[in-house]
Protein backbone atom coordinates (compact mmCIF):
# COMPACT_ATOMS: atom_id res chain seq x y z
CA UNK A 1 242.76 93.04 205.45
CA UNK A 2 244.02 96.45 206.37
CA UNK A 3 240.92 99.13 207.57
CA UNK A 4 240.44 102.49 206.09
CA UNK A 5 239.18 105.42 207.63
CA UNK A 6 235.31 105.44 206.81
CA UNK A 7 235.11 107.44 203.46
CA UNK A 8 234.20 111.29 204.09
CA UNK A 9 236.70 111.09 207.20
CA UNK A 10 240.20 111.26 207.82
CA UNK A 11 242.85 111.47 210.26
CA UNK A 12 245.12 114.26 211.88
CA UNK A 13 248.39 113.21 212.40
CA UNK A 14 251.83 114.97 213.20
CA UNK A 15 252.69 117.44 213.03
CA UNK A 16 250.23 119.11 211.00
CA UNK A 17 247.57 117.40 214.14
CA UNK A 18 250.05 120.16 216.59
CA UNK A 19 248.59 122.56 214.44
CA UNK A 20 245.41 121.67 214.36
CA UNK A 21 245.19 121.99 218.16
CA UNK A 22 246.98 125.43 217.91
CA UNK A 23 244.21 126.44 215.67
CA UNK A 24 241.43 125.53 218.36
CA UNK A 25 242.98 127.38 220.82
CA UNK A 26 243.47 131.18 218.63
CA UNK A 27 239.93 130.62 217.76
CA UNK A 28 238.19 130.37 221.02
CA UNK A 29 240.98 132.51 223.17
CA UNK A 30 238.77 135.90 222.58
CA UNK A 31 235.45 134.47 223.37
CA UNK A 32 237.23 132.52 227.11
CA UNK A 33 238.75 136.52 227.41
CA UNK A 34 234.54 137.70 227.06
CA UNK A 35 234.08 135.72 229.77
CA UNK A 36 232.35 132.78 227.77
CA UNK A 37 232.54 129.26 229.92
CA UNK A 38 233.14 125.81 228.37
CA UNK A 39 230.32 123.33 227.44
CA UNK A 40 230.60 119.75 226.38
CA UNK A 41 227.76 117.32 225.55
CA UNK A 42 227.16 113.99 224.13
CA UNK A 43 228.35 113.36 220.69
CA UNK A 44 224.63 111.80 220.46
CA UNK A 45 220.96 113.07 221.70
CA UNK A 46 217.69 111.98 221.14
CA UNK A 47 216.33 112.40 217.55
CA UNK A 48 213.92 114.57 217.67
CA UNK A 49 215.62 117.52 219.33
CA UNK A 50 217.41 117.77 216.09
CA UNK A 51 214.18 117.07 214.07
CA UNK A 52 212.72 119.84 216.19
CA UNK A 53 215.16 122.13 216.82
CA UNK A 54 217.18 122.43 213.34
CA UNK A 55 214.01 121.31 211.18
CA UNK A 56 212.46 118.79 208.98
CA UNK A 57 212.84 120.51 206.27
CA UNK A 58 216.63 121.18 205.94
CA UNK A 59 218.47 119.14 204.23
CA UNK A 60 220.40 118.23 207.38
CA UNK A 61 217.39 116.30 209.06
CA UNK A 62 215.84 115.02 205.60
CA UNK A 63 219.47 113.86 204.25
CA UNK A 64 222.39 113.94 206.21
CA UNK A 65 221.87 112.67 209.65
CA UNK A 66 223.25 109.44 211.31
CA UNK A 67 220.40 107.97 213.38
CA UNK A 68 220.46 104.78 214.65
CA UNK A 69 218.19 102.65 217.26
CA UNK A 70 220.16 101.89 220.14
CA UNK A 71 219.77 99.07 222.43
CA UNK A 72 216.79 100.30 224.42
CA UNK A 73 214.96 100.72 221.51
CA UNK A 74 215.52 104.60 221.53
CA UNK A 75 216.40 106.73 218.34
CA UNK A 76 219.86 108.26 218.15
CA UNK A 77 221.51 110.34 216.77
CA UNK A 78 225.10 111.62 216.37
CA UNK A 79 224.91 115.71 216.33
CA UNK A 80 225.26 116.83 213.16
CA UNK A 81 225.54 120.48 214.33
CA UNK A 82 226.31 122.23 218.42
CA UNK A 83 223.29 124.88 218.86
CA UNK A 84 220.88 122.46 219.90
CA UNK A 85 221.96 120.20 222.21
CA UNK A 86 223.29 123.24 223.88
CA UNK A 87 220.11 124.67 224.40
CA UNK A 88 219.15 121.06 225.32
CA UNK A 89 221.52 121.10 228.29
CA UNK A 90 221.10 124.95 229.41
CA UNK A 91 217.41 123.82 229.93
CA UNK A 92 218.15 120.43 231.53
CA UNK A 93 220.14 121.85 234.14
CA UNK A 94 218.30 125.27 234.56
CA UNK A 95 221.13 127.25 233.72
CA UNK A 96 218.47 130.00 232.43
CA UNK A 97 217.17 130.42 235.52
CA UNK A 98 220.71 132.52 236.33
CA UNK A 99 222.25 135.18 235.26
CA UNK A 100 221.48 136.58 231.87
CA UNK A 101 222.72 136.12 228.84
CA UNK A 102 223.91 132.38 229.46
CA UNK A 103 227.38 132.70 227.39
CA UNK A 104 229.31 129.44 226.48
CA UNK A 105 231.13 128.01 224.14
CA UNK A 106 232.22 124.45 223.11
CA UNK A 107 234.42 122.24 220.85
CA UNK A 108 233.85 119.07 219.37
CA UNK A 109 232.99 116.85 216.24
CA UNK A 110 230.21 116.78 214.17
CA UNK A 111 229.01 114.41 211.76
CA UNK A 112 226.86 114.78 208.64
CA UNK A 113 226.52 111.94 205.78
CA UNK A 114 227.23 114.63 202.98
CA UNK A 115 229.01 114.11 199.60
CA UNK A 116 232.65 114.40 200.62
CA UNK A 117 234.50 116.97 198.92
CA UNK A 118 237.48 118.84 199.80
CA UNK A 119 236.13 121.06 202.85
CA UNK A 120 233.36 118.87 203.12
CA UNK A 121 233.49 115.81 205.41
CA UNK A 122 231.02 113.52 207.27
CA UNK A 123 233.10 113.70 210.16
CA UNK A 124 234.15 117.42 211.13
CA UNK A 125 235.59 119.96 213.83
CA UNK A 126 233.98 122.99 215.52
CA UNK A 127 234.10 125.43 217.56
CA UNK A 128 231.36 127.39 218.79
CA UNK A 129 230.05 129.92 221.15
CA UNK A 130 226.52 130.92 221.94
CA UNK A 131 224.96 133.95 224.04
CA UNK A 132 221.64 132.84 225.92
CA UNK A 133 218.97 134.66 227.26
CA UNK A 134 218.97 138.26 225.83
CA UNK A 135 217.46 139.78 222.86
CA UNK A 136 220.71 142.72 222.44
CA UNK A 137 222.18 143.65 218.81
CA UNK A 138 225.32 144.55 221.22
CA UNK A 139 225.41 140.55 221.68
CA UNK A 140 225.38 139.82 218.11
CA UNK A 141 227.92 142.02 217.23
CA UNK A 142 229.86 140.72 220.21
CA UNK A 143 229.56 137.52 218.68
CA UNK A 144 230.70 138.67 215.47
CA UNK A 145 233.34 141.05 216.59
CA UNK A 146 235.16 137.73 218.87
CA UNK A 147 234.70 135.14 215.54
CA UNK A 148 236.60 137.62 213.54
CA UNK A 149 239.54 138.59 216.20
CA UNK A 150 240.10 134.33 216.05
CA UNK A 151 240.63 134.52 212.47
CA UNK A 152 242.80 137.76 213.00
CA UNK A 153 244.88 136.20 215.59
CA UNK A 154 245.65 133.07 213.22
CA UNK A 155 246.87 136.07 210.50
CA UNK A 156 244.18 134.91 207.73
CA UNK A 157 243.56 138.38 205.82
CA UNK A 158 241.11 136.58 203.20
CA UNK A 159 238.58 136.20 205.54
CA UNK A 160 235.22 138.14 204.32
CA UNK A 161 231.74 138.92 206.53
CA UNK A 162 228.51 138.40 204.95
CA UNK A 163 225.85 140.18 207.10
CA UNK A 164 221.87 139.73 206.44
CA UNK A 165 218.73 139.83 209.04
CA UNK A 166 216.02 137.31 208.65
CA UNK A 167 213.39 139.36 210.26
CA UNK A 168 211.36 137.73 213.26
CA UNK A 169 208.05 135.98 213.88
CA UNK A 170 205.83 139.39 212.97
CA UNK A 171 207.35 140.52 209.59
CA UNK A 172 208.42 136.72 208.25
CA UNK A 173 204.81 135.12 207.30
CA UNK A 174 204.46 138.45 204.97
CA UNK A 175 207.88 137.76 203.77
CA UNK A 176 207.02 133.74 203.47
CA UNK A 177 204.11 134.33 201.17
CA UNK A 178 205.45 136.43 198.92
CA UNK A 179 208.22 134.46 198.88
CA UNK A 180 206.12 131.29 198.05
CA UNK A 181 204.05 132.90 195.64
CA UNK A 182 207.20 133.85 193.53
CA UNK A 183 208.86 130.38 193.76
CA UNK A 184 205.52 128.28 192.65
CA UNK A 185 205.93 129.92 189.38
CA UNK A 186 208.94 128.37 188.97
CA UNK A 187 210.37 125.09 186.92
CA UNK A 188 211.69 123.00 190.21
CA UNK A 189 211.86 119.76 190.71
CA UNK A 190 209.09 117.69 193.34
CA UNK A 191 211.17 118.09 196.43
CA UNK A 192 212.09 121.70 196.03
CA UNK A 193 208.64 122.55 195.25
CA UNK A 194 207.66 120.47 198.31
CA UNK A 195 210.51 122.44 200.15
CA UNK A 196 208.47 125.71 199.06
CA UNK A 197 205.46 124.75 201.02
CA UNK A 198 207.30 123.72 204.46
CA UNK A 199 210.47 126.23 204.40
CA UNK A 200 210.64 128.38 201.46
CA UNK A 201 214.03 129.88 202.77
CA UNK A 202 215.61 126.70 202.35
CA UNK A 203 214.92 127.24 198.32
CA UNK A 204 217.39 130.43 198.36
CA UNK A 205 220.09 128.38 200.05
CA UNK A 206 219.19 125.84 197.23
CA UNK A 207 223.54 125.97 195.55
CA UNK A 208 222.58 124.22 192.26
CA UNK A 209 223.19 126.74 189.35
CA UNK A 210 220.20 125.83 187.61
CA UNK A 211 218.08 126.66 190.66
CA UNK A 212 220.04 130.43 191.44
CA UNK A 213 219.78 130.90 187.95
CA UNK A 214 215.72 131.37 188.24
CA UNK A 215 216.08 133.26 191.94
CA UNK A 216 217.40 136.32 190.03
CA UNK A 217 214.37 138.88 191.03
CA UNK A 218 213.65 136.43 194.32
CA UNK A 219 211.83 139.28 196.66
CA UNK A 220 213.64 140.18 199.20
CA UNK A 221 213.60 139.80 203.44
CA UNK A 222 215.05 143.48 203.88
CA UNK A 223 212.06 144.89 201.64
CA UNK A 224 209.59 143.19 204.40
CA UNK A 225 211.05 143.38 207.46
CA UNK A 226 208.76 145.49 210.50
CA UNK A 227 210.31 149.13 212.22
CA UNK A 228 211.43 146.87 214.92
CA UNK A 229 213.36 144.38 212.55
CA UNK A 230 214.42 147.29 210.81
CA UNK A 231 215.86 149.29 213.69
CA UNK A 232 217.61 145.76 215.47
CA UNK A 233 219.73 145.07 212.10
CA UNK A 234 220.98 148.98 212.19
CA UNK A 235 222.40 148.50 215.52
CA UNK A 236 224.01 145.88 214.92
CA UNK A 237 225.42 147.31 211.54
CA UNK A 238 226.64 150.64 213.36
CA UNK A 239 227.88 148.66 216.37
CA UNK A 240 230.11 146.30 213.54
CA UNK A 241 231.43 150.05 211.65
CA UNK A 242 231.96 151.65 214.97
CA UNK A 243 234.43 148.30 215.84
CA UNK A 244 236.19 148.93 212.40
CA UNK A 245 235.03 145.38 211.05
CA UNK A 246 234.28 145.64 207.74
CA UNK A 247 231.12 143.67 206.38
CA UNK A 248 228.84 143.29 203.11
CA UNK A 249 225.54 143.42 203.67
CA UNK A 250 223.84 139.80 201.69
CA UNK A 251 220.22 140.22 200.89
CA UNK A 252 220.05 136.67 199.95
CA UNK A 253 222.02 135.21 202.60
CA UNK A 254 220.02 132.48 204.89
CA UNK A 255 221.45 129.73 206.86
CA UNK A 256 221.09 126.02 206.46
CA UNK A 257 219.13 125.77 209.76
CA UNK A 258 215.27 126.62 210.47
CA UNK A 259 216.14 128.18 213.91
CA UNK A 260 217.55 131.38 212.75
CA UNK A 261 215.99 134.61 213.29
CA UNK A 262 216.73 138.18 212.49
CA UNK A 263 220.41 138.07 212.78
CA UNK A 264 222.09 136.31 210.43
CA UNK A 265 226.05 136.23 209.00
CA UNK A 266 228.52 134.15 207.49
CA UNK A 267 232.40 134.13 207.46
CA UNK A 268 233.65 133.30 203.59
CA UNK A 269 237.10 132.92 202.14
CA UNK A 270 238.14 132.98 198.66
CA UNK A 271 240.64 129.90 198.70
CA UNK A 272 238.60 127.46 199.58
CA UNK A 273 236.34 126.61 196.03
CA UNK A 274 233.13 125.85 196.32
CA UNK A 275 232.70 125.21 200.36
CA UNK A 276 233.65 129.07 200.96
CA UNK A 277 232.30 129.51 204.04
CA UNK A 278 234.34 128.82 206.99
CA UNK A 279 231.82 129.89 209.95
CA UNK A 280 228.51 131.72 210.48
CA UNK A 281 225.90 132.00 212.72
CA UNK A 282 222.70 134.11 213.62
CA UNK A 283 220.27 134.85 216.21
CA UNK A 284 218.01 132.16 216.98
CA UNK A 285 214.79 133.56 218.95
CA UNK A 286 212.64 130.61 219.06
CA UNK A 287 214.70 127.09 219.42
CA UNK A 288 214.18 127.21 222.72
CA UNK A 289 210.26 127.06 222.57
CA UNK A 290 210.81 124.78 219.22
CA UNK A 291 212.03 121.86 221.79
CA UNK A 292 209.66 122.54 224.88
CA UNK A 293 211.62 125.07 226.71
CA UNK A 294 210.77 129.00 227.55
CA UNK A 295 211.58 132.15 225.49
CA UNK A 296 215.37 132.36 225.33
CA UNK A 297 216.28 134.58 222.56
CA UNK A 298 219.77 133.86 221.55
CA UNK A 299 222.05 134.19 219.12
CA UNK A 300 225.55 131.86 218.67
CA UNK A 301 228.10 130.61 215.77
CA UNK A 302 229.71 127.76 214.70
CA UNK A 303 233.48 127.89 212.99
CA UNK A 304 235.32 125.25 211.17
CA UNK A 305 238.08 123.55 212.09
CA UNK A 306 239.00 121.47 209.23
CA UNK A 307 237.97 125.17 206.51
CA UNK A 308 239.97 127.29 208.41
CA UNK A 309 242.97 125.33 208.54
CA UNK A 310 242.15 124.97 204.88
CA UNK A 311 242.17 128.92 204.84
CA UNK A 312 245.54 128.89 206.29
CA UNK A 313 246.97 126.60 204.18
CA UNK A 314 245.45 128.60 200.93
CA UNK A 315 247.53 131.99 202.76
CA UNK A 316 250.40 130.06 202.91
CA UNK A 317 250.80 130.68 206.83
CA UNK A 318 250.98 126.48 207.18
CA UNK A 319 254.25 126.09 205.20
CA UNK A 320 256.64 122.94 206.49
CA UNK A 321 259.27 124.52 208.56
CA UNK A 322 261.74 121.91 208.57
CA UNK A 323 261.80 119.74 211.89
CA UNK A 324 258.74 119.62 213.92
CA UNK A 325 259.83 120.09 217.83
CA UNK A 326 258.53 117.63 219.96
CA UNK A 327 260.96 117.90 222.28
CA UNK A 328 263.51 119.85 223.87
CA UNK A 329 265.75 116.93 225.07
CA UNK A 330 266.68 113.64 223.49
CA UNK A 331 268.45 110.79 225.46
CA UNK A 332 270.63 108.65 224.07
CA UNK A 333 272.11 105.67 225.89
CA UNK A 334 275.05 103.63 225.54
CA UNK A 335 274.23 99.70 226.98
CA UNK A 336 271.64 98.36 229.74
CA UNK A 337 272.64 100.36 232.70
CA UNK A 338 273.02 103.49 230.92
CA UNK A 339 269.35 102.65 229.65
CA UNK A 340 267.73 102.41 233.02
CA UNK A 341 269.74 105.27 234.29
CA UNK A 342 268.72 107.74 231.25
CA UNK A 343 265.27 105.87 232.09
CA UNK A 344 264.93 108.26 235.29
CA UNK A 345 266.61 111.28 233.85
CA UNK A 346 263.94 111.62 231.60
CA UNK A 347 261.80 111.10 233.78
CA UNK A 348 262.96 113.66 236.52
CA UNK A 349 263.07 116.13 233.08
CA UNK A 350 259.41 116.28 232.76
CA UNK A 351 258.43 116.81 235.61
CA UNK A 352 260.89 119.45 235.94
CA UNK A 353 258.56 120.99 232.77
CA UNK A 354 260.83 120.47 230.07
CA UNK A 355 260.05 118.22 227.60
CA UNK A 356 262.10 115.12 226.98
CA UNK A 357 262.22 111.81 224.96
CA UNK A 358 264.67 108.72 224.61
CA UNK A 359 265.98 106.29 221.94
CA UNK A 360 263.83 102.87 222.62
CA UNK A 361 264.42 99.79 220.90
CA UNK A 362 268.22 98.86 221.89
CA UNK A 363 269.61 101.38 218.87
CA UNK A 364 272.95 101.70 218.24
CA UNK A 365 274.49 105.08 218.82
CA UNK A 366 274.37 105.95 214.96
CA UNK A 367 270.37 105.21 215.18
CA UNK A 368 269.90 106.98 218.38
CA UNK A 369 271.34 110.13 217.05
CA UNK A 370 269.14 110.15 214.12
CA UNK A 371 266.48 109.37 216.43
CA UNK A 372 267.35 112.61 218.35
CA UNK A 373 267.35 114.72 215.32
CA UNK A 374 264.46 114.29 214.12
CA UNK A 375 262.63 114.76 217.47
CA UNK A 376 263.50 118.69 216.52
CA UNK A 377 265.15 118.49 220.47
CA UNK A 378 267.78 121.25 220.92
CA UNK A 379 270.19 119.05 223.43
CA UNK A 380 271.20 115.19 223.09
CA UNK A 381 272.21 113.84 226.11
CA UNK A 382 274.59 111.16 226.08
CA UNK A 383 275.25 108.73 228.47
CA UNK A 384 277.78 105.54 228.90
CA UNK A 385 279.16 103.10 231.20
CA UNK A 386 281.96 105.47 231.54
CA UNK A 387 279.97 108.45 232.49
CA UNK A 388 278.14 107.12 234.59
CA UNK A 389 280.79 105.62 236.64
CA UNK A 390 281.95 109.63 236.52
CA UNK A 391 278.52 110.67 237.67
CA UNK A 392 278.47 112.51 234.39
CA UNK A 393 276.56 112.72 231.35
CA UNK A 394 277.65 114.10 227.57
CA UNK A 395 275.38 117.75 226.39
CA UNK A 396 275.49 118.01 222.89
CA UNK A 397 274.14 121.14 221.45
CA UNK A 398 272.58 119.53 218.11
CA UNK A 399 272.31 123.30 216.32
CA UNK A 400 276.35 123.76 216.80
CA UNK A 401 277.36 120.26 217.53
CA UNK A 402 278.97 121.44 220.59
CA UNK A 403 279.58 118.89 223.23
CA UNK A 404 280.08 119.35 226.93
CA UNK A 405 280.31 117.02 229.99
CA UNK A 406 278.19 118.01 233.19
CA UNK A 407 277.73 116.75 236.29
CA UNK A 408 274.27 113.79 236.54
CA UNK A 409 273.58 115.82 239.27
CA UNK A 410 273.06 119.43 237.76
CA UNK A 411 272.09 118.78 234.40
CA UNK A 412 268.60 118.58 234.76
CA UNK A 413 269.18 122.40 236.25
CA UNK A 414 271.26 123.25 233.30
CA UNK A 415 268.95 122.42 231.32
CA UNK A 416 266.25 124.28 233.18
CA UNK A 417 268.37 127.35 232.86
CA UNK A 418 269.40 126.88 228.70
CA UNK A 419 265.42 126.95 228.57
CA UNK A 420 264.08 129.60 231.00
């Protein structure tokens, strides 16, 4: 029997893996430069501070969750999204108690049993940074500002902002019942309407064409929101047009998750189908009191991994170009002694910084040299009974095919000088 990958997963491999990690790295380099620290927590917490903290209602909690009762009788399960079990650990270890806002940001897999679909997996990678302990539209816009200089540094063009405030604890119960009263009129099925008494909001988010069909004159957040709702979402708009981002403002926009408040956005791009979005976040007032903690207004985001390579590839800044480099050196010996000997050359090349790799496997010359091309390595280096009885070893340049003889003794300096 040969083993699949679990369905709704898959694996990175080389090279395009390479470029995956490259990818990681542009998107969190402006939030490490706004002096965000790095956070990493279990891939599993206990149930209900995701039944708590991202909601009952969502279909996330409800649907798509892996829980599981692990040995100790205790309910598990594996995060399914980043926000909450960071708030989980910046209470455990009282990092609230600090300096204010709290700002870090984290990487890491996620898992949700959702109908796969291209851009849609039960196993997937973020990244994602959250602010802590401030209630600032300079933070949002921050936030929102550093997720969009990622996707600038990567050169993705067809990435679009969608910008929408949710109001806050005083203004949404007027918004709720209006909004309630308008949906009960409604044809929906039994757990949408049941949806409409727990989290109404959830309804809007609803992507079935039949249901958006009948939200057409859905009222609105922005047409309930209170002076101080009101005043927070133009700060953060003029903060956004003073940067020179552009955004569209969403009236409908909400997020998948019952923690957001005011502050809400969501990164889209055009070549991706149906699963368009390829990061978004909000502000998130009142998670922290959702799973026992103190008020700790916040606001954070979430990007994909997996979409925004996706992105890429739809811009055509992914093509194949030719030969992936591994490495910079290839060795390729001629019998046992020569083996052992380019065993510690190699060896001695790495640590000198460059990187280096070797035929294995008792190859013939012919093989070896087919091995070295395809490693992508600029030099071969070639080594014999003869050499080595010459203290010498064969440089091939494999771009001209130029081949030179240098002293054992030097080369790994040589080297260090062709690649300085």
């Amino acid at each position: 029997m040969t083993f699949q990958a679990p369905k709704g997963t898959f694996d990175w491999l080389p090279p395009r893996s390479e470029r995956v990690l490259a990818v990681r790295e542009a998107l969190v380099a402006p939030v490490r430069r706004a002096g965000y620290g790095y956070i990493e927590t279990p891939t599993f917490e206990d149930t209900a501070l995701f039944v708590r903290g991202v909601g009952e209602s969502t279909d996330v909690v409800s649907k798509e969750m892996y829980t599981f009762t692990d040995k100790g009788g205790r309910s598990i399960t594996l995060r399914p999204e980043g926000t909450a079990p960071v708030v989980r650990a910046v209470l455990q270890h009282g990092l609230h108690n600090g300096q204010l806002p709290v700002k870090l940001w984290y990487s890491g897999s996620q898992f949700r049993y959702e109908r796969a679909q291209k851009g849609r997996y039960r196993h997937f990678s973020q990244v994602g940074a959250e602010a802590l302990g401030a209630e600032d539209p300079a933070l949002d816009a921050e936030l929102i500002l550093l997720a969009a200089d990622g996707f600038a540094a990567l050169g993705l063009t067809g990435v679009r902002l969608l910008l929408n405030t949710l109001g806050c604890k005083e203004c949404r119960p007027a918004y709720r019942a209006a909004l309630q009263e308008f949906l009960r009129a409604l044809d929906l099925d039994e757990p949408t309407r049941a949806r409409i008494e727990i989290n109404p909001l959830r309804v809007l988010d609803d992507k079935r064409p039949e249901v958006q069909a009948q939200l057409a004159g859905a009222p609105l957040v922005v047409d309930h929101l209170c002076e101080a709702c009101k005043a927070y979402h133009e700060e953060v708009r003029a903060l956004l047009a003073a940067a020179g981002l552009a955004y569209t403002d969403d009236p409908r926009l909400v997020r998948g998750l019952d923690y957001y408040t005011r502050t809400t956005f969501e990164f889209v791009h055009d070549g991706l189908g149906s699963q368009s979005a390829v990061g978004g976040g909000g502000r998130y007032d009142g998670l922290s009191e959702m799973i026992g903690g103190p008020a700790l207004p916040s606001v954070g985001w979430a990007l994909g991994v997996d979409r925004t390579i996706l992105a890429m590839e739809a811009e055509g800044l992914l093509e194949e170009d030719g030969a992936h480099q591994r490495v910079q050196v290839y060795g390729v010996p001629l019998g046992e002694e020569a083996r052992r000997r380019m065993f510690q050359l190699v060896a001695e090349l790495r640590r000198a910084g460059l990187a280096a790799d070797m035929a294995f496997g008792g190859k013939g010359v012919k093989g070896a040299m087919k091995g070295a091309d395809r490693s992508g390595a600029r030099y071969a280096l070639i080594l014999g009974g003869r050499d080595i009885e010459a203290q010498a070893v064969q440089l091939k340049d494999l771009t001209t095919a130029e081949q030179t003889e240098v002293p054992l003794a030097e080369v790994v300096d040589i080297l260090k000088g062709k690649f300085s």
